[in-house]
N, C-alpha and C. Protein backbone atom coordinates (compact mmCIF):
# COMPACT_ATOMS: atom_id res chain seq x y z
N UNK A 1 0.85 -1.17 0.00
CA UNK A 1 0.00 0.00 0.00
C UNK A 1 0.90 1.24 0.00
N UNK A 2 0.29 2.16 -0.83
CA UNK A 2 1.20 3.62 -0.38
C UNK A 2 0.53 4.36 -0.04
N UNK A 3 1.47 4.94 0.21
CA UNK A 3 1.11 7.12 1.49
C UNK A 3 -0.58 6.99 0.73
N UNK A 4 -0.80 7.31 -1.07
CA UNK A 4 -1.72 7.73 -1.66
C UNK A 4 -2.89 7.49 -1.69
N UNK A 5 -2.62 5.89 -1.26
CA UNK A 5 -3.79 4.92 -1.22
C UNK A 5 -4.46 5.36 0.08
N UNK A 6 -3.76 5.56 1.50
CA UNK A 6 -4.18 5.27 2.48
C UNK A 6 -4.91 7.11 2.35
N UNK A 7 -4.45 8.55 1.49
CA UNK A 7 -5.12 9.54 1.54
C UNK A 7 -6.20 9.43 0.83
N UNK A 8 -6.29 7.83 -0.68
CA UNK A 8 -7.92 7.97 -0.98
C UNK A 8 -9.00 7.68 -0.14
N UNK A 9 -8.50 6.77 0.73
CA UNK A 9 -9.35 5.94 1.00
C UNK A 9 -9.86 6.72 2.63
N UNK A 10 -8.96 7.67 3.33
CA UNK A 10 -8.92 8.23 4.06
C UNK A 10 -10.40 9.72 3.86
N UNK A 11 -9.97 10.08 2.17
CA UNK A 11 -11.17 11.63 1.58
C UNK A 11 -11.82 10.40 1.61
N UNK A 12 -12.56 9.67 1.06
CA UNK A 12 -13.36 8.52 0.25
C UNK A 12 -14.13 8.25 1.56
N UNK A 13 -13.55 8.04 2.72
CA UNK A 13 -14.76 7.55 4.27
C UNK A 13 -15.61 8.53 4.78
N UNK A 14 -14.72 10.25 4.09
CA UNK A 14 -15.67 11.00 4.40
C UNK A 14 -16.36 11.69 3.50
N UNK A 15 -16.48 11.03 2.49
CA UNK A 15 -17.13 11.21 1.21
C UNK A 15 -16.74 12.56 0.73
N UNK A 16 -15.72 12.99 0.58
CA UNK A 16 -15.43 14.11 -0.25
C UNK A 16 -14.65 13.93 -1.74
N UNK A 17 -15.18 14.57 -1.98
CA UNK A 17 -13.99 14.12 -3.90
C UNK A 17 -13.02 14.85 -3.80
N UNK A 18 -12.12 14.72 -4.74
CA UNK A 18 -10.70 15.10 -4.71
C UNK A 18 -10.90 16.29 -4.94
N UNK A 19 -12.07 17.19 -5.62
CA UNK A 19 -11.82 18.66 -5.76
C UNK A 19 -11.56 19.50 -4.83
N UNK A 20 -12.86 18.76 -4.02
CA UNK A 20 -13.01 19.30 -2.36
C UNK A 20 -12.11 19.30 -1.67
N UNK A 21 -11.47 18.01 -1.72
CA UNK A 21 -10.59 18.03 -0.98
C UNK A 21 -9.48 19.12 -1.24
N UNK A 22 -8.75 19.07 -2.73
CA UNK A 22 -7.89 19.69 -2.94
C UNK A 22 -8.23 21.31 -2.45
N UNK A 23 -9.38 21.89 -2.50
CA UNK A 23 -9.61 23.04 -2.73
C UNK A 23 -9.68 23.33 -0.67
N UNK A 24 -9.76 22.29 0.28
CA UNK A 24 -9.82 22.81 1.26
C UNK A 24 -8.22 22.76 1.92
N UNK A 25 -7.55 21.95 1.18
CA UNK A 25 -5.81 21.78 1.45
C UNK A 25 -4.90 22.97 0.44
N UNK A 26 -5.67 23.65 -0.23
CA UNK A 26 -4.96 24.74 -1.15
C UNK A 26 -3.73 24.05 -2.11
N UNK A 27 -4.50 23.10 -2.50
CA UNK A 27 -3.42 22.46 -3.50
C UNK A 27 -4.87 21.92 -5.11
N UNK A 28 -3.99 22.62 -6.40
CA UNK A 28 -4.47 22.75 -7.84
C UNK A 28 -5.01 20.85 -7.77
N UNK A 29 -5.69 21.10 -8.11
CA UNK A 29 -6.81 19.85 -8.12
C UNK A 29 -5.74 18.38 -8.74
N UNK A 30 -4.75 18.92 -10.05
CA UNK A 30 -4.35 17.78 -10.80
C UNK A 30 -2.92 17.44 -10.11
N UNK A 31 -2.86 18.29 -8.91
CA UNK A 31 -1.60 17.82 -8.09
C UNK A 31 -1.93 17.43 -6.87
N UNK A 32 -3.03 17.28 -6.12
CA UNK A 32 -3.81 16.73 -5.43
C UNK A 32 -3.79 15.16 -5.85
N UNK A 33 -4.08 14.62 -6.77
CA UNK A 33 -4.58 13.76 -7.80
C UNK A 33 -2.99 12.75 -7.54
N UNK A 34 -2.04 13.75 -8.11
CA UNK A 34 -0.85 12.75 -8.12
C UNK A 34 -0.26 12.86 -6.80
N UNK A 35 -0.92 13.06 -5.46
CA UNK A 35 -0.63 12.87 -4.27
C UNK A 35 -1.17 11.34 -4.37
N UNK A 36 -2.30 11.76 -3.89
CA UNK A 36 -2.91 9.73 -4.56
C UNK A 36 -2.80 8.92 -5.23
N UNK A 37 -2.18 9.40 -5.70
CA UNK A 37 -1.60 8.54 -7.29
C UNK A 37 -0.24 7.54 -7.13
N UNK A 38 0.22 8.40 -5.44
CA UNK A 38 1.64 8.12 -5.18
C UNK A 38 2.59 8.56 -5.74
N UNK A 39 2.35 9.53 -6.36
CA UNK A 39 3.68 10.13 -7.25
C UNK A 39 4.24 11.31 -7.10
N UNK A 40 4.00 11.89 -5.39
CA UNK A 40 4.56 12.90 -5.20
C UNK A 40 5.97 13.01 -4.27
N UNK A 41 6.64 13.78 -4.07
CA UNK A 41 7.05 13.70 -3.37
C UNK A 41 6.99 13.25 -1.77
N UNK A 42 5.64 13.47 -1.34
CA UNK A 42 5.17 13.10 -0.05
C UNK A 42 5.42 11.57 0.33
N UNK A 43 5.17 10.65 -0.89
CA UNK A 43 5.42 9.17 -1.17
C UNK A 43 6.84 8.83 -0.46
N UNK A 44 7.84 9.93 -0.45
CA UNK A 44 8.97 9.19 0.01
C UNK A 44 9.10 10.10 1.46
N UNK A 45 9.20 11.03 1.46
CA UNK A 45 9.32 12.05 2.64
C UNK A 45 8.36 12.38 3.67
N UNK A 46 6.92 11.94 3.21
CA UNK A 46 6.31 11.74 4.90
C UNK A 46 6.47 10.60 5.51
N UNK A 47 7.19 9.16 5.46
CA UNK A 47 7.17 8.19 6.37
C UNK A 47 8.77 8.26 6.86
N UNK A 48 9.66 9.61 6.05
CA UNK A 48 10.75 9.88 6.79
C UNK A 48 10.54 11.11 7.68
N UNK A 49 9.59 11.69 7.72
CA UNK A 49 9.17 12.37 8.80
C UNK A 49 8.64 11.71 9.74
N UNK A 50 7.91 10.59 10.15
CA UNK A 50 6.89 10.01 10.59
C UNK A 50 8.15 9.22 11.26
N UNK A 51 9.34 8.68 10.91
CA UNK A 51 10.01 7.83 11.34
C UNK A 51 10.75 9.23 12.26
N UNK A 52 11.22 9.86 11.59
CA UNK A 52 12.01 11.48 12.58
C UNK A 52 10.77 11.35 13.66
N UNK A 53 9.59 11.50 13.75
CA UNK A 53 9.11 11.62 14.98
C UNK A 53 8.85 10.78 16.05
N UNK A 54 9.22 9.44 15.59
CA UNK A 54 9.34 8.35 16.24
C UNK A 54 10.54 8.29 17.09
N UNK A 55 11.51 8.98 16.91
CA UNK A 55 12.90 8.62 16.75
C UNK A 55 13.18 9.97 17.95
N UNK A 56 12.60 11.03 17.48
CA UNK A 56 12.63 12.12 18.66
C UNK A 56 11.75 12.16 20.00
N UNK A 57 10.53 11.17 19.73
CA UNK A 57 9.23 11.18 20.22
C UNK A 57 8.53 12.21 20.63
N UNK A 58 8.40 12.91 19.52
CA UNK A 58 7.62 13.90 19.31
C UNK A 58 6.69 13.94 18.33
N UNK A 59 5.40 14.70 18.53
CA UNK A 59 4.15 14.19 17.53
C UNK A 59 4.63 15.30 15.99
N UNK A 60 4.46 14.39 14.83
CA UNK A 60 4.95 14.65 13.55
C UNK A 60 4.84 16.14 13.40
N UNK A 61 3.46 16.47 14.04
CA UNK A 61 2.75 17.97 13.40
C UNK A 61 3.78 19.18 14.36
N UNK A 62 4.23 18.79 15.34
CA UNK A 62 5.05 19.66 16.50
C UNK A 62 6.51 20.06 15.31
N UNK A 63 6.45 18.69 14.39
CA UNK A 63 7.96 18.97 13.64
C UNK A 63 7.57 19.87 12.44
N UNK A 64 6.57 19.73 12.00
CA UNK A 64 6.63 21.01 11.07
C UNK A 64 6.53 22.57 11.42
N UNK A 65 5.55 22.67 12.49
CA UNK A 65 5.32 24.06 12.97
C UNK A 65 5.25 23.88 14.81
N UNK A 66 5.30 24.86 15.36
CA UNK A 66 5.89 24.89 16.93
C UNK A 66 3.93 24.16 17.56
N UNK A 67 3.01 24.95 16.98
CA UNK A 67 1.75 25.41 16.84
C UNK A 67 1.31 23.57 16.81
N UNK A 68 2.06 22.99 15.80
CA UNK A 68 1.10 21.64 15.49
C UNK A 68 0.05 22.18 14.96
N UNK A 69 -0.73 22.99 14.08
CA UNK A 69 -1.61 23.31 13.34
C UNK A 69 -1.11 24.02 12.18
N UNK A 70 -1.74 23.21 10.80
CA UNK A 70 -1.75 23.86 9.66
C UNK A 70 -1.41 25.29 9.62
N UNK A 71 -2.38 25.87 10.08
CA UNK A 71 -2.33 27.70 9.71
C UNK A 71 -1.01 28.11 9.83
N UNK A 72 -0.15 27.44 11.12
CA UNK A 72 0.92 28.22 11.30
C UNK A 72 2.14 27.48 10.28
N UNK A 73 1.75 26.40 9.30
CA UNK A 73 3.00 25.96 8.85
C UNK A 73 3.18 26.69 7.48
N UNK A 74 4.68 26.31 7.32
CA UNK A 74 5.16 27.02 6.02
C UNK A 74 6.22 26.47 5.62
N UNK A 75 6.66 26.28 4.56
CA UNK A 75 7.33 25.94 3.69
C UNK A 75 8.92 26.71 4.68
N UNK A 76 10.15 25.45 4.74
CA UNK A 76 11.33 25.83 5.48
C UNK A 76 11.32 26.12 7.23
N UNK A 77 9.99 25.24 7.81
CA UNK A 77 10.18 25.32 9.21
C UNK A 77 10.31 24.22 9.99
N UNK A 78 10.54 22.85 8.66
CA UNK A 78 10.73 21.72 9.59
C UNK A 78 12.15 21.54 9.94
N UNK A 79 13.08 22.05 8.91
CA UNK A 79 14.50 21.70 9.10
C UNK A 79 15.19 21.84 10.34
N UNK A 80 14.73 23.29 10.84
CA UNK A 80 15.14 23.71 12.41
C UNK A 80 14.49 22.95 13.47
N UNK A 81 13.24 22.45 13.46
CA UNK A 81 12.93 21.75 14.76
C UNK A 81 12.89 20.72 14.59
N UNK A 82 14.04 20.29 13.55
CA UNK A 82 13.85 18.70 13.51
C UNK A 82 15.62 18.41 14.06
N UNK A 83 16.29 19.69 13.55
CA UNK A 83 17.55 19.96 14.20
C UNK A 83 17.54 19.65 15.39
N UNK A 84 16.76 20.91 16.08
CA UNK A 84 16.56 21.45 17.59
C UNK A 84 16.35 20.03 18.22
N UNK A 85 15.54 19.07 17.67
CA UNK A 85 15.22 18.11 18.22
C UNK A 85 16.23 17.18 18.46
N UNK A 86 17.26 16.80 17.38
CA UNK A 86 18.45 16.14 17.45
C UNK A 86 19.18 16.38 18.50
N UNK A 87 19.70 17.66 18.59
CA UNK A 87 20.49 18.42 19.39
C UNK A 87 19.47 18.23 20.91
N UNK A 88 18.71 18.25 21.36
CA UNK A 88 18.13 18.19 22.57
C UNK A 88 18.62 16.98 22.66
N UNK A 89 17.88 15.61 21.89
CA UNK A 89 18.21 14.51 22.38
C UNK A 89 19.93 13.77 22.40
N UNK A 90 21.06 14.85 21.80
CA UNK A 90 22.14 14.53 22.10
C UNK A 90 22.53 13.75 20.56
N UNK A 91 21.90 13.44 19.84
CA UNK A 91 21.70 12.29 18.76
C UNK A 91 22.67 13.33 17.64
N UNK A 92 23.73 12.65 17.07
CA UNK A 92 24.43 12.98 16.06
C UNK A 92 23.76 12.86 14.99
N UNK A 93 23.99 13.83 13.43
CA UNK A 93 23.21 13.85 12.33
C UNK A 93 23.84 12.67 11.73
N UNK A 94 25.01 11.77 12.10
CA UNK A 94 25.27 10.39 11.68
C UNK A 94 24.48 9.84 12.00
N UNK A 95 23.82 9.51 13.35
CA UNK A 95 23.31 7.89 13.67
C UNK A 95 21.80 7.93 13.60
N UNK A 96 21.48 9.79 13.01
CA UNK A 96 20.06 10.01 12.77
C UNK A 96 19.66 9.54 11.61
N UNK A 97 20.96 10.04 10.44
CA UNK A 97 20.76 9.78 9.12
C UNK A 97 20.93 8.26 8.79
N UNK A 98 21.54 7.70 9.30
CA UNK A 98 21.64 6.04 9.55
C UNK A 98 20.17 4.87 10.08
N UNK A 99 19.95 5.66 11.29
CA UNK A 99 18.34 5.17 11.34
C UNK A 99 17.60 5.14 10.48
N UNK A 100 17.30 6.73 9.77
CA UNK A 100 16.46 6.92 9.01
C UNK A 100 16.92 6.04 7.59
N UNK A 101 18.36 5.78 7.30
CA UNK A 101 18.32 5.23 6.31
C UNK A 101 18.64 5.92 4.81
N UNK A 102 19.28 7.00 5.22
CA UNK A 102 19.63 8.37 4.30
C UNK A 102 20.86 8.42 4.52
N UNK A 103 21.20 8.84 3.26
CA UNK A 103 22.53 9.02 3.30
C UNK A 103 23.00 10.21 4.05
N UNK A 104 23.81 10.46 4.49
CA UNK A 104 24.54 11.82 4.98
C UNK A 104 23.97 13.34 4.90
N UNK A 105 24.36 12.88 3.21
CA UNK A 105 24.25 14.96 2.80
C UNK A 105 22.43 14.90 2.93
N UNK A 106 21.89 14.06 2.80
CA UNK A 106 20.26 14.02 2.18
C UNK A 106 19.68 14.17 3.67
N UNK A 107 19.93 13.26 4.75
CA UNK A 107 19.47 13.88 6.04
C UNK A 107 20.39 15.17 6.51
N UNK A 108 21.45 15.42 6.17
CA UNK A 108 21.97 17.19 6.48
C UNK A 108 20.75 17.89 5.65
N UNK A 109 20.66 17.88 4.36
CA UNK A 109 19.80 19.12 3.96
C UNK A 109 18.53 19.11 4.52
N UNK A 110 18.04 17.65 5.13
CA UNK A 110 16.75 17.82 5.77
C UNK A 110 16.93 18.81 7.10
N UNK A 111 17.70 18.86 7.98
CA UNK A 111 18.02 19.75 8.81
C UNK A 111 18.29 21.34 8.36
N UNK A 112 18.84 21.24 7.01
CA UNK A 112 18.90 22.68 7.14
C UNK A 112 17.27 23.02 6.19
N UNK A 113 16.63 22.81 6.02
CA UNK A 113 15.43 23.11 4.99
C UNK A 113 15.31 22.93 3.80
N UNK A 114 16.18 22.24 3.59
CA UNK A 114 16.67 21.78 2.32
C UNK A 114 15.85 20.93 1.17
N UNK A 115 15.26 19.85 1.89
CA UNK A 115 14.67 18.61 1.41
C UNK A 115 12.66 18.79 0.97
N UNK A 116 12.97 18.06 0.26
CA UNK A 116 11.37 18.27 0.13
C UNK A 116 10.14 17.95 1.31
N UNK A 117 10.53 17.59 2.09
CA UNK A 117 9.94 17.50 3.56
C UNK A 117 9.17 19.11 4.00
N UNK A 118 10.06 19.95 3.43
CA UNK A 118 9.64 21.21 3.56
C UNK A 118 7.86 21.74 2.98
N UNK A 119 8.08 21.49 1.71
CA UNK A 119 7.08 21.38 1.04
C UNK A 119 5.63 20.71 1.35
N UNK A 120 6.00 19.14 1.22
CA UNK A 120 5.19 17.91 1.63
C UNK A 120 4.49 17.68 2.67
N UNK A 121 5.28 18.21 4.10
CA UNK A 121 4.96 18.53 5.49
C UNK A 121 3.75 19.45 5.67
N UNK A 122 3.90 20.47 4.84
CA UNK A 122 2.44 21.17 5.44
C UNK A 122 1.44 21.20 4.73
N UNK A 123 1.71 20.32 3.85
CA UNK A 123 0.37 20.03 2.77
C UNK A 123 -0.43 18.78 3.33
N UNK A 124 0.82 18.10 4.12
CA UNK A 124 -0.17 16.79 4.93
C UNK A 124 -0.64 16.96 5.89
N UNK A 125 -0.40 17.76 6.29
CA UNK A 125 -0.56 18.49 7.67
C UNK A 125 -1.99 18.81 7.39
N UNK A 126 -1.87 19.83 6.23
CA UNK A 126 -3.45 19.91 6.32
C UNK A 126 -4.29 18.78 6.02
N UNK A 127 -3.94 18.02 5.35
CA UNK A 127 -5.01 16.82 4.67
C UNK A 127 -5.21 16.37 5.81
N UNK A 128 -4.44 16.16 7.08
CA UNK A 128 -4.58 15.82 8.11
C UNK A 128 -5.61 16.47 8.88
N UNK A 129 -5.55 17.81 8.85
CA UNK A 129 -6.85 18.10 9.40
C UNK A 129 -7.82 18.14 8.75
N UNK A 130 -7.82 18.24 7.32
CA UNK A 130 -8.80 18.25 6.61
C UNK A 130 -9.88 16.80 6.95
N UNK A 131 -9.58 15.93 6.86
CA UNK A 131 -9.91 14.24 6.92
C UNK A 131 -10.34 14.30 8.92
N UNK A 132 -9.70 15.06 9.74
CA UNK A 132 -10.07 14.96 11.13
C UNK A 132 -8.85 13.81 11.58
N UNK A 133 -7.68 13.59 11.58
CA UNK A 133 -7.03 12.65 11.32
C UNK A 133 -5.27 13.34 12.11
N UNK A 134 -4.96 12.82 13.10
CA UNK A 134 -3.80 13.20 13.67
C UNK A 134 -2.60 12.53 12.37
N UNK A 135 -2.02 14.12 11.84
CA UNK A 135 -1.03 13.28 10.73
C UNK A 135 -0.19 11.98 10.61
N UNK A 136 0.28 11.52 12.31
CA UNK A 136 0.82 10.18 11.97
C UNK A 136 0.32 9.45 11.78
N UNK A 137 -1.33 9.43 11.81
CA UNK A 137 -1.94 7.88 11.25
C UNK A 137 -2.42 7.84 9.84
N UNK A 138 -1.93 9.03 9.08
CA UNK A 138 -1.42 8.99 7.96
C UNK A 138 -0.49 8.15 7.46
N UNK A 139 0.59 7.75 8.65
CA UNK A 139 1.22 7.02 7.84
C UNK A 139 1.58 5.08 8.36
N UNK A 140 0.79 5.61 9.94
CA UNK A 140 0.27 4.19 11.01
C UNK A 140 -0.89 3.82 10.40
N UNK A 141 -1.61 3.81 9.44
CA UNK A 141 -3.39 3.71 10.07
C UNK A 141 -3.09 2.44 10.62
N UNK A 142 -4.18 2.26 11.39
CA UNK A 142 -4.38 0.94 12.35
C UNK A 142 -3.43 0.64 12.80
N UNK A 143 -2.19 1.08 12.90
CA UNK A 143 -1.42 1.07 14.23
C UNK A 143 0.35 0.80 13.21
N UNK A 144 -0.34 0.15 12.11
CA UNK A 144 0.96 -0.21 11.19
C UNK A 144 1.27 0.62 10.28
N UNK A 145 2.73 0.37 10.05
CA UNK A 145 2.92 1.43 8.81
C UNK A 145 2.47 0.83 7.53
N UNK A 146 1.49 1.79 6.60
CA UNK A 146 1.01 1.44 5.26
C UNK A 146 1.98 0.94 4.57
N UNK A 147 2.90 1.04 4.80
CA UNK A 147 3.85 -0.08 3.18
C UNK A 147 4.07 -1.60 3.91
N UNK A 148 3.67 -1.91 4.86
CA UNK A 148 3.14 -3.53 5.11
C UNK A 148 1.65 -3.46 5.31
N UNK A 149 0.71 -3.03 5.14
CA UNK A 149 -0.94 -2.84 4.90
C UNK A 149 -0.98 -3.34 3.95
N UNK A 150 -2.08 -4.46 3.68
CA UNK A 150 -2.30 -4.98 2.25
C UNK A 150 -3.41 -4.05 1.72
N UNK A 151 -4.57 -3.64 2.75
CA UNK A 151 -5.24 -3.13 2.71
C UNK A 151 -6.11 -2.71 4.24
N UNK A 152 -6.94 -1.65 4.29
CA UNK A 152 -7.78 -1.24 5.43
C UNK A 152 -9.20 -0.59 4.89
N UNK A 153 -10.06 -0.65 5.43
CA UNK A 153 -10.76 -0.29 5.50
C UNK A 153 -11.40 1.29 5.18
């Protein structure tokens, strides 16, 4: 299963169509589309956020904006509190980028704002509230991560 599947099926329980949807997340309807489609960037970079918040134990939405709510996020505010977070817990950007499974420079630019996490982060963020849906079970539903989900409900 991917990220896309688990956001159709997520609009789809609350019966909204993708216009709606797109038009209440402020994203152009035919890029909405290839969120679900799995072909966005979000496909690879929200379950490496989702794993960063596991790893800091902190809730995903705290890492994009201080607020944990949409309104306050923006594009270039996860890099610093995902830093800040490292650095609190003592954790080197080696054995972070190693967990996560990234190479070096690719978890460095995620720290500095670099990475498309920037982007992806507050667009799920909203779908997240859009759907009524705490963003990590975006990428847990039912408790597992969607790329071992055959399927849910």
């Amino acid at each position: 299963m991917k990220l896309g599947d688990v956001l159709r099926k997520e609009r789809q329980a609350r019966g909204l169509s993708a216009a709606d949807l797109s038009a209440r997340i402020g994203l152009a309807e035919a890029e909405y589309e290839r969120l679900e489609q799995g072909l966005s960037p979000a496909e690879k970079w929200g379950p490496v956020l989702a794993k960063i918040a596991i790893r800091f134990e902190t809730p995903t939405s705290r890492l994009i904006c201080a607020s944990g709510r949409s309104v306050d996020a923006g594009a270039g505010g996860c890099g610093p509190r995902i830093r800040a977070k490292r650095e609190e817990r003592g954790d080197t950007v080696e054995a972070v980028a190693q967990y996560l499974e990234l190479p070096f420079a690719e978890y460095a630019a995620v720290e500095a704002g670099g990475s498309p996490i920037e982007e992806c982060a507050p667009v799920l963020l909203r779908f997240a509230e859009a759907v009524d849906q705490p963003i990590f079970n975006l990428f847990y539903p039912c408790g597992i991560a969607f790329e071992k989900l055959e399927d849910y409900p």
